[in-house]
N, C-alpha and C. Protein backbone atom coordinates (compact mmCIF):
# COMPACT_ATOMS: atom_id res chain seq x y z
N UNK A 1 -30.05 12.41 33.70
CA UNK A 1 -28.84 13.13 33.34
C UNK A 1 -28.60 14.24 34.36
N UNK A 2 -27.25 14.48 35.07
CA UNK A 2 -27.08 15.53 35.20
C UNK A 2 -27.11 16.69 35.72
N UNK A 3 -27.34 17.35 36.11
CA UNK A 3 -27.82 19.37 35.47
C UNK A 3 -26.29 19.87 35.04
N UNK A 4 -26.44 20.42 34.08
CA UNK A 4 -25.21 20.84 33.36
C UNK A 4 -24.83 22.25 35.00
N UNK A 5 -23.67 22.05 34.97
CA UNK A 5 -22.96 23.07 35.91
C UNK A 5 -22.14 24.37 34.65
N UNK A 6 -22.62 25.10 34.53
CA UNK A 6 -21.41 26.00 33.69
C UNK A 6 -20.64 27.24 34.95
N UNK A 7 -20.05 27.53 34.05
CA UNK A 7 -18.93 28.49 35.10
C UNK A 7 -19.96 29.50 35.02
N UNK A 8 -19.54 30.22 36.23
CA UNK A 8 -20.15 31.60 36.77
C UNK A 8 -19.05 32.33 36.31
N UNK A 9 -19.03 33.60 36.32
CA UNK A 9 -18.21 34.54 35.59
C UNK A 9 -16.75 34.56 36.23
N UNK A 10 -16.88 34.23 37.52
CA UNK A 10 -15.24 34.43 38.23
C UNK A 10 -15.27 33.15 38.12
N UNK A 11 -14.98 32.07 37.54
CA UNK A 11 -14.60 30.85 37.53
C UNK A 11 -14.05 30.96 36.18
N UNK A 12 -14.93 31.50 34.80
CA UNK A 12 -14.60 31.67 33.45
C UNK A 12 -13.37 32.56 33.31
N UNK A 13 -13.62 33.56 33.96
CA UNK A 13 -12.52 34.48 34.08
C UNK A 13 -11.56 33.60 34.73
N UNK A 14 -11.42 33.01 35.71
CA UNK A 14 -9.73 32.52 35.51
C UNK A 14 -9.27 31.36 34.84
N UNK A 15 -10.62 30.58 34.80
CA UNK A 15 -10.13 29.88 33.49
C UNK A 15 -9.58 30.42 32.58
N UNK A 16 -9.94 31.62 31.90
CA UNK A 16 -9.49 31.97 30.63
C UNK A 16 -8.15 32.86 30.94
N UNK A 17 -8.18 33.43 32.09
CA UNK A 17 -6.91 33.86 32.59
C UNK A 17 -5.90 32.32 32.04
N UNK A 18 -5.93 31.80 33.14
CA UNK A 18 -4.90 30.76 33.05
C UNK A 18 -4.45 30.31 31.56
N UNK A 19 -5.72 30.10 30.79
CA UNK A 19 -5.56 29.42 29.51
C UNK A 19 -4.66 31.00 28.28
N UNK A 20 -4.61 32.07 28.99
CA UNK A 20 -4.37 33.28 28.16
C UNK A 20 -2.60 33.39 29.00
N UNK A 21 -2.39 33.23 29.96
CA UNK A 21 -1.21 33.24 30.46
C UNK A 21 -0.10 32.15 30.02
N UNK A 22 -0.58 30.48 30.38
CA UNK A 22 -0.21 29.84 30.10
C UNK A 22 0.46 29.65 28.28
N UNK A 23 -0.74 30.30 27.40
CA UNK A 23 -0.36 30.23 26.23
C UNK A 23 0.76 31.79 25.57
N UNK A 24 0.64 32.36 26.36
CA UNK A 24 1.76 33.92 26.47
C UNK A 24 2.63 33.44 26.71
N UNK A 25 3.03 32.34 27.90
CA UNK A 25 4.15 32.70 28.81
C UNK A 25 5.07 31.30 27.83
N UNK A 26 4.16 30.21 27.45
CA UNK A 26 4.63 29.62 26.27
C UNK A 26 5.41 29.99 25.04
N UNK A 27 4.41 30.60 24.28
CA UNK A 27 5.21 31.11 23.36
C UNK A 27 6.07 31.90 23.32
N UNK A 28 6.02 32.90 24.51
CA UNK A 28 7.05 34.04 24.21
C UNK A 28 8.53 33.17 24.89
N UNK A 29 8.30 31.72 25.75
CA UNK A 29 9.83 31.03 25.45
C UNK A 29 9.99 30.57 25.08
N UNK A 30 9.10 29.96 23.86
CA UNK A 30 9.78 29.00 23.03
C UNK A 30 10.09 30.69 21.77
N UNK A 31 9.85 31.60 21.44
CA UNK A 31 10.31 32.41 20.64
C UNK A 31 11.72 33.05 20.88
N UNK A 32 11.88 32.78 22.25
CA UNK A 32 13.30 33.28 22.67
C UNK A 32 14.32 32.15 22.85
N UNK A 33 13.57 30.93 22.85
CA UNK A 33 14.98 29.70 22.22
C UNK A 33 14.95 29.70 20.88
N UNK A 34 14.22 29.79 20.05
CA UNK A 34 13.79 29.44 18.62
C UNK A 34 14.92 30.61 18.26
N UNK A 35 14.83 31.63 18.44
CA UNK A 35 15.81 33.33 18.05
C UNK A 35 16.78 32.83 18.44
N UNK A 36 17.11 33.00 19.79
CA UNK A 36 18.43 32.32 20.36
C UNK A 36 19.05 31.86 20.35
N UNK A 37 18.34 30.31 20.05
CA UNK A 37 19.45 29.28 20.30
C UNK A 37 19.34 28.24 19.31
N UNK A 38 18.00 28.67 18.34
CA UNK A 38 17.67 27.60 17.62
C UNK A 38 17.10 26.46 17.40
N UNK A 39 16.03 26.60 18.65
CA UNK A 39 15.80 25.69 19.50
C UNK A 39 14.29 25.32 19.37
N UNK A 40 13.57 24.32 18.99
CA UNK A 40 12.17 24.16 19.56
C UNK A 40 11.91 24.00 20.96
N UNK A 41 10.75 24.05 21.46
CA UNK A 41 10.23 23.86 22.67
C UNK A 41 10.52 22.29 23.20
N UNK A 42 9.75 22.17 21.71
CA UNK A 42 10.14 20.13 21.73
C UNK A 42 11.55 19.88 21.73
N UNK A 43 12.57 20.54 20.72
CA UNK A 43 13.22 20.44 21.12
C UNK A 43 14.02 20.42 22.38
N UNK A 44 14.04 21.52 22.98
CA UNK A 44 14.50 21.52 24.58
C UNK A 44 14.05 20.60 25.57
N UNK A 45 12.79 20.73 25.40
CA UNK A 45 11.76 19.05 26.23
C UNK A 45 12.89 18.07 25.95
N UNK A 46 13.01 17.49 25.25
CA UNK A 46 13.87 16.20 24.71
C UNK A 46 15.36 16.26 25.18
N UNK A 47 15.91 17.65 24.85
CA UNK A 47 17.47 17.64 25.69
C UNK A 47 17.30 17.85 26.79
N UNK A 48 16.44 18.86 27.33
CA UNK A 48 16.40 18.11 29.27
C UNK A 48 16.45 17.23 29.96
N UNK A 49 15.42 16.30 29.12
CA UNK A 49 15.13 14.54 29.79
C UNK A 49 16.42 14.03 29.28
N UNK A 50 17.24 13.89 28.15
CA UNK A 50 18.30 13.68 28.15
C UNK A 50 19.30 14.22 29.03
N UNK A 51 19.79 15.25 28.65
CA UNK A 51 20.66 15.76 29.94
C UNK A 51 20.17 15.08 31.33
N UNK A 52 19.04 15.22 31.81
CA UNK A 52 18.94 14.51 33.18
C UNK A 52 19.15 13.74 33.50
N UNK A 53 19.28 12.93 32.51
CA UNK A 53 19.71 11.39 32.64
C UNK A 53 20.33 10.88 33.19
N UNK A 54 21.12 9.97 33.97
CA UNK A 54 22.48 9.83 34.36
C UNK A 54 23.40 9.02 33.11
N UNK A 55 22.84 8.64 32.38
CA UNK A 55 23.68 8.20 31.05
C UNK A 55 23.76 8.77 29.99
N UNK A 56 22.79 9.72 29.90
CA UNK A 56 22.49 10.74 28.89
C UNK A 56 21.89 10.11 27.61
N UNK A 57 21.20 8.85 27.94
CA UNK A 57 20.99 8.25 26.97
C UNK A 57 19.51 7.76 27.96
N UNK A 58 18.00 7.74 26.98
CA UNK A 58 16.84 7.41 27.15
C UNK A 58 16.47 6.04 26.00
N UNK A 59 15.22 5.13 26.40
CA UNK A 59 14.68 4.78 25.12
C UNK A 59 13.44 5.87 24.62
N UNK A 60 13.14 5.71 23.15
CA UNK A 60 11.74 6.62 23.06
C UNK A 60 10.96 6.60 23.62
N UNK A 61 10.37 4.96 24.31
CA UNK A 61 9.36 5.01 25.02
C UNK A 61 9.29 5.98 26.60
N UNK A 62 10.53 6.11 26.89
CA UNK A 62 10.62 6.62 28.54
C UNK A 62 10.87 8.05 27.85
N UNK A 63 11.11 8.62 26.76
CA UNK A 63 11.14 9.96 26.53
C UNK A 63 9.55 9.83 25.93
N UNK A 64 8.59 8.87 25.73
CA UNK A 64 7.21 9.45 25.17
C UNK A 64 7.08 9.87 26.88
N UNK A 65 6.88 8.65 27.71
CA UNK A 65 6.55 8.82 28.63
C UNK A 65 6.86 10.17 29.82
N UNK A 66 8.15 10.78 29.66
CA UNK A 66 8.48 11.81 30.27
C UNK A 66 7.78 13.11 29.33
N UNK A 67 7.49 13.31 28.51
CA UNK A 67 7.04 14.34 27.77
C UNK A 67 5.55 14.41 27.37
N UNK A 68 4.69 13.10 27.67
CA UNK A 68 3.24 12.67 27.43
C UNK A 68 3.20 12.95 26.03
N UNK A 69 4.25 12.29 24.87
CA UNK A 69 4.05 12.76 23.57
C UNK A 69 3.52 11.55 22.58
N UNK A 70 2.68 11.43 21.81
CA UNK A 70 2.44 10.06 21.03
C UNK A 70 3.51 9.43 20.13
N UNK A 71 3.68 8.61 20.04
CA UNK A 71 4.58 7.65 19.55
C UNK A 71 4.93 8.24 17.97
N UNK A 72 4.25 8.44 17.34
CA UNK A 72 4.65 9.26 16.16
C UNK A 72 4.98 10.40 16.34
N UNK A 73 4.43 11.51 17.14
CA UNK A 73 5.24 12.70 17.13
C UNK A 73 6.63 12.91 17.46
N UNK A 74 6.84 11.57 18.68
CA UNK A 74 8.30 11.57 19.13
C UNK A 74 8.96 10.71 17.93
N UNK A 75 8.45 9.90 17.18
CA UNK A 75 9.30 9.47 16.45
C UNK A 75 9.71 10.73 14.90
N UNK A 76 8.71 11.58 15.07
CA UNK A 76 9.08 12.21 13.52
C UNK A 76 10.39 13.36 14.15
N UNK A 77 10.05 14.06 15.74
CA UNK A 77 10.73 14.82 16.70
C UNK A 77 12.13 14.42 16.31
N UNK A 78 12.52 12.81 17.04
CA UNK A 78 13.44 12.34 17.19
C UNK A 78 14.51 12.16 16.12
N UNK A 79 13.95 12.50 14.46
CA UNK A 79 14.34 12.25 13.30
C UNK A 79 14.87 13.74 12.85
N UNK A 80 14.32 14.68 13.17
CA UNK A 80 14.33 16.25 13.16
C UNK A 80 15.69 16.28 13.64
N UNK A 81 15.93 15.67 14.98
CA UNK A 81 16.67 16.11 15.83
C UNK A 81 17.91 15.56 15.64
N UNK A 82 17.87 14.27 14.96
CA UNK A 82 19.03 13.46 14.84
C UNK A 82 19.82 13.82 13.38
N UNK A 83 18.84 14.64 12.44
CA UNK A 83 19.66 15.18 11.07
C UNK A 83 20.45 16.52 11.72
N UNK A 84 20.01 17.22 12.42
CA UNK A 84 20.76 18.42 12.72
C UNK A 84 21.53 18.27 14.20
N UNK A 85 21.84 16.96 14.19
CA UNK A 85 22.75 16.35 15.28
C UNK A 85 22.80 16.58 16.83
N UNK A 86 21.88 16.63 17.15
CA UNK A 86 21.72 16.97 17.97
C UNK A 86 21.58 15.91 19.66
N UNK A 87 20.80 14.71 18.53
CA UNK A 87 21.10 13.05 19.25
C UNK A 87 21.23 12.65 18.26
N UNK A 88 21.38 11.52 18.54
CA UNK A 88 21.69 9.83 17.40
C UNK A 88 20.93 9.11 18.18
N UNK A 89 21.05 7.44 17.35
CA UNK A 89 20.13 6.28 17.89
C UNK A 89 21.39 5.54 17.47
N UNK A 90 21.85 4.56 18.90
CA UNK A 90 22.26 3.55 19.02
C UNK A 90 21.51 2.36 19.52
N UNK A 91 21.91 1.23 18.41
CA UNK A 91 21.60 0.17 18.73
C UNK A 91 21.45 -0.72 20.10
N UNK A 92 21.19 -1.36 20.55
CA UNK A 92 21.59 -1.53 21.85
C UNK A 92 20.67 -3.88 21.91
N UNK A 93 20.81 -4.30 22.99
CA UNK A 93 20.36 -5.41 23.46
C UNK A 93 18.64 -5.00 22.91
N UNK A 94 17.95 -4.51 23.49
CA UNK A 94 16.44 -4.51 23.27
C UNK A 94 16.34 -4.58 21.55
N UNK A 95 14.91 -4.21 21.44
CA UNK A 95 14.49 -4.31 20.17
C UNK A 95 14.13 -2.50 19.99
N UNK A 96 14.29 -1.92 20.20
CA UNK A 96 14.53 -0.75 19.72
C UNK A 96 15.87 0.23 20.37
N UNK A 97 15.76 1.16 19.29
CA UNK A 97 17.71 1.85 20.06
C UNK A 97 17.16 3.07 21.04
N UNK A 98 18.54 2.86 21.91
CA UNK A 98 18.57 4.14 22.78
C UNK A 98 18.64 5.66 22.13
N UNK A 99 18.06 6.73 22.70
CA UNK A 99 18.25 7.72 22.30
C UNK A 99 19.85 8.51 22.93
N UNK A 100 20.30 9.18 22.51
CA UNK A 100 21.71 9.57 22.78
C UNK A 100 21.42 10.95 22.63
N UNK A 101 22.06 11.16 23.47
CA UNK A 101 22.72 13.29 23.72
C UNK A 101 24.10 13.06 23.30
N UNK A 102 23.96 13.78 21.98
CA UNK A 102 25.32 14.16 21.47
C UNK A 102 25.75 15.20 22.17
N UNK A 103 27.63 15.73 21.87
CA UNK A 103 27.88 16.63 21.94
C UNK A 103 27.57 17.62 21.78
N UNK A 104 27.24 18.37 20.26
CA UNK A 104 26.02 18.51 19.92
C UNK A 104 24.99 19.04 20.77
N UNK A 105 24.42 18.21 20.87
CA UNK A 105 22.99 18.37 22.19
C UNK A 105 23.15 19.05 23.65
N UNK A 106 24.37 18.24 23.61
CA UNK A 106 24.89 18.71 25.19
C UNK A 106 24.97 20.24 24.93
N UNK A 107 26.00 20.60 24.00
CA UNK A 107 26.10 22.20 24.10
C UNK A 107 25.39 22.34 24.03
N UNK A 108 24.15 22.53 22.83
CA UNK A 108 22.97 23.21 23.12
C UNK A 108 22.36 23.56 24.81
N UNK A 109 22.30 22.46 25.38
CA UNK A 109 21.02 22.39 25.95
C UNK A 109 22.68 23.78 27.06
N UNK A 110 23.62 23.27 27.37
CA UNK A 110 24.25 23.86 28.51
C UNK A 110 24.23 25.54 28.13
N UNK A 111 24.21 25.85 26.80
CA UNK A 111 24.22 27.05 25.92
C UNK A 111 22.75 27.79 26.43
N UNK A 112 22.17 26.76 26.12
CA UNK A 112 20.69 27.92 26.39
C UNK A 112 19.70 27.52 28.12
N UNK A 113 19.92 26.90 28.47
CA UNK A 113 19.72 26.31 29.78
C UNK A 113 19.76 27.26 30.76
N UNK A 114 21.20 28.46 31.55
CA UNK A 114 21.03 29.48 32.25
C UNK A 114 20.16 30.71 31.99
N UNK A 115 20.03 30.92 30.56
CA UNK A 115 19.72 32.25 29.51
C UNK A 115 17.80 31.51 29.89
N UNK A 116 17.46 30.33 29.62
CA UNK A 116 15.90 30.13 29.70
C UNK A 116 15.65 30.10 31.37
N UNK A 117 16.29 29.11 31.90
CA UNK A 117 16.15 29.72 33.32
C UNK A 117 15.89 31.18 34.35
N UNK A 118 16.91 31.66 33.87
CA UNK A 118 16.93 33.34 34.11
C UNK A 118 15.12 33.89 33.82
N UNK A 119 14.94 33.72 32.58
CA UNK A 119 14.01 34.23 32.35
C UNK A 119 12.83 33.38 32.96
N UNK A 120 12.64 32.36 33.11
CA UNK A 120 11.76 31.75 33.80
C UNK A 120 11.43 32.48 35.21
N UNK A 121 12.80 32.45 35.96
CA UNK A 121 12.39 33.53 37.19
C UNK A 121 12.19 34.95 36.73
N UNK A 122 12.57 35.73 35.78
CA UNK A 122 12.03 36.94 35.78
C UNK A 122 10.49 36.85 35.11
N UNK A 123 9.94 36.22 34.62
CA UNK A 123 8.77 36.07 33.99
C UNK A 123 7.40 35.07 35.13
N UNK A 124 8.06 34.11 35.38
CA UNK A 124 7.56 33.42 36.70
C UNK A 124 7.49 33.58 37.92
N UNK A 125 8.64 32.57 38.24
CA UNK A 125 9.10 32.72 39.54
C UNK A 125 8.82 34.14 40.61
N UNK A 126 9.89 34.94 40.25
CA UNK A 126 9.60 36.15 40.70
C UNK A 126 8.32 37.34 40.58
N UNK A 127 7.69 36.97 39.58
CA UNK A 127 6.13 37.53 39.60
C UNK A 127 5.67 36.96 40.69
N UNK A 128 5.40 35.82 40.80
CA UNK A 128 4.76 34.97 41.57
C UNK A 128 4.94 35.26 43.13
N UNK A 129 6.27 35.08 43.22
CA UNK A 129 7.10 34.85 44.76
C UNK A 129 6.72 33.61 45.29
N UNK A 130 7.17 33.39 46.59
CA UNK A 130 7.41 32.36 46.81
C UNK A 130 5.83 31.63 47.38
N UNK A 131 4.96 32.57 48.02
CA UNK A 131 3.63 31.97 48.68
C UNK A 131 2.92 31.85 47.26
N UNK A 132 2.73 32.80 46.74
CA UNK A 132 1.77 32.24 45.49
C UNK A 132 2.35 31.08 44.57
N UNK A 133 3.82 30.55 44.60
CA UNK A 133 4.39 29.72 43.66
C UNK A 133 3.97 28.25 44.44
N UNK A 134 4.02 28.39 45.80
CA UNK A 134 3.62 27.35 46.70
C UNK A 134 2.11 26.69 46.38
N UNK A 135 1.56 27.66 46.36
CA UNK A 135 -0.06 27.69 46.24
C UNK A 135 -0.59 27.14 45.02
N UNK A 136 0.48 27.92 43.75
CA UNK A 136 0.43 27.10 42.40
C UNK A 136 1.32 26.12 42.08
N UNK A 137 2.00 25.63 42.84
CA UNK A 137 2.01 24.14 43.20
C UNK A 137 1.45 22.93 43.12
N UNK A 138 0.80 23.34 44.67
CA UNK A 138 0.25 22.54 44.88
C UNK A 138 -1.33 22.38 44.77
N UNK A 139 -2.00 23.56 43.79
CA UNK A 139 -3.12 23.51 43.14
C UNK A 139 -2.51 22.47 41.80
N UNK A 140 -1.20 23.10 41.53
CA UNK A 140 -1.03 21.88 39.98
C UNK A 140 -1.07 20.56 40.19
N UNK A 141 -0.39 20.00 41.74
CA UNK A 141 -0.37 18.91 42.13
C UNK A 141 -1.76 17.81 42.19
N UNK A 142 -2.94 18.80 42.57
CA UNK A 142 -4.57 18.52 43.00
C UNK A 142 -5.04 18.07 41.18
N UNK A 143 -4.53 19.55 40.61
CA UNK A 143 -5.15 18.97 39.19
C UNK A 143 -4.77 17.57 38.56
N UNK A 144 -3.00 17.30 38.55
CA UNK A 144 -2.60 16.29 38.25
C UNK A 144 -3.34 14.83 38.86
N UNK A 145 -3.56 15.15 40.24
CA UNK A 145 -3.82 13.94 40.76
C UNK A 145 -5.35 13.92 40.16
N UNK A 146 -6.34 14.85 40.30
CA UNK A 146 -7.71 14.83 39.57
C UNK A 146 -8.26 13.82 37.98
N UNK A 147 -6.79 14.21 37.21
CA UNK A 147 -7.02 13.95 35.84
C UNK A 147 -6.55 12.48 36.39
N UNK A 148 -5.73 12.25 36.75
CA UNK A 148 -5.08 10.62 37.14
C UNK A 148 -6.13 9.69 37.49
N UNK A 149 -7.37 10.63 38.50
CA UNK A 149 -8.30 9.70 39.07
C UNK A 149 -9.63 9.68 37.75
N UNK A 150 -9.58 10.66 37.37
CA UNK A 150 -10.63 10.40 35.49
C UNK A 150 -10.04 9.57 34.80
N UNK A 151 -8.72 9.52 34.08
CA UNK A 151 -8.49 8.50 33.80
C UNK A 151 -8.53 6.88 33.69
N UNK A 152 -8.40 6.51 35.49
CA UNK A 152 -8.95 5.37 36.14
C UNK A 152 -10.04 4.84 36.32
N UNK A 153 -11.12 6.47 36.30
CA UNK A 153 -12.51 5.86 36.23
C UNK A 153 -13.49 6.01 34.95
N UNK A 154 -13.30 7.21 35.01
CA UNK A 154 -14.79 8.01 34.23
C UNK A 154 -14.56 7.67 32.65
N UNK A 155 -13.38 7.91 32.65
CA UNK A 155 -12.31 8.28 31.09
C UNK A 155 -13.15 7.44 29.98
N UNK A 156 -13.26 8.10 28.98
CA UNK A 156 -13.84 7.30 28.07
C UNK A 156 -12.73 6.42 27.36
N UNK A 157 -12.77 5.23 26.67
CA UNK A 157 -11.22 4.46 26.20
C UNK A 157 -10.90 5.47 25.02
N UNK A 158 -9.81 5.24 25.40
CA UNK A 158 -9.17 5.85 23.59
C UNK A 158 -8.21 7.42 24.36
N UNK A 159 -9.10 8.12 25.08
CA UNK A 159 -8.61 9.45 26.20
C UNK A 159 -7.30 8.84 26.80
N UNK A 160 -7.15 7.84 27.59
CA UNK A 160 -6.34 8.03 28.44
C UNK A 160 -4.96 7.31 28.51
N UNK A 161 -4.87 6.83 26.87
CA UNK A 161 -3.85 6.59 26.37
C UNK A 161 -2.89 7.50 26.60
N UNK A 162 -2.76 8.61 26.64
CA UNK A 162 -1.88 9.74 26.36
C UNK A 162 -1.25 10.31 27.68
């Protein structure tokens, strides 16, 4: 087996940095769409990938897939979202329906979209500037590709479903 590697103190420390920032910088925007605009986090996740769309219309599976969400959460999400109108589900050729950006949705997302942005650069962006945003980049880029290559190899089954 092994030798267990644990973090040395400046490794823990920014681990826990990151994991203490990341979960701040989270909540305090999903608390300012939620006040705002009325908005979940999930929610907004879901009208982005919509809005981006060029049809404005996704299936669930390419919105699990754009959001890394499990098939039941997006389906209970998608039910949330469609009583307070926000999308609908149309039928379509396949065997399950497209997701749709209502009107509805659209305002939302165009309503709160500049107002979360804004703050993204005053809270992000601009803390950061531009060399350190580069840097955390393309450290996010290294991690992404890292977990991609566990997945492929090491991953135990059942993990890398998601």
């Amino acid at each position: 087996m092994a030798e267990e590697r644990w973090l040395d103190d400046d490794e823990q420390k920014a681990w826990r940095s990151y994991l203490l920032m990341r979960k701040t910088l989270e909540a305090h925007m999903e608390r300012h769409l939620q006040r705002e605009f009325g908005l979940s986090g999930s929610d907004f996740e879901i009208l982005v990938n919509l809005s981006e769309s060029e049809t404005g219309r996704m299936r669930a599976f390419e919105l699990g897939e754009a959001t890394q969400w499990e098939k039941s959460r997006m389906s209970h999400h998608l039910s949330r979202m469609e009583k307070r109108g926000l999308i609908r589900k149309e039928s379509c050729t396949a065997r399950y329906p497209e997701i749709v950006l209502t009107d509805e949705g659209r305002a939302a997302i165009e309503a709160c979209a500049p107002v979360h942005v804004a703050r993204i650069r005053e809270l992000f962006v601009d803390v950061l500037g531009p060399e350190r945003l580069g840097t955390l980049g393309a450290a996010s880029d290294d991690v992404i590709a890292a977990i991609a290559k566990h997945k492929r190899t090491t991953c135990p089954p059942g993990i890398t479903d998601c």
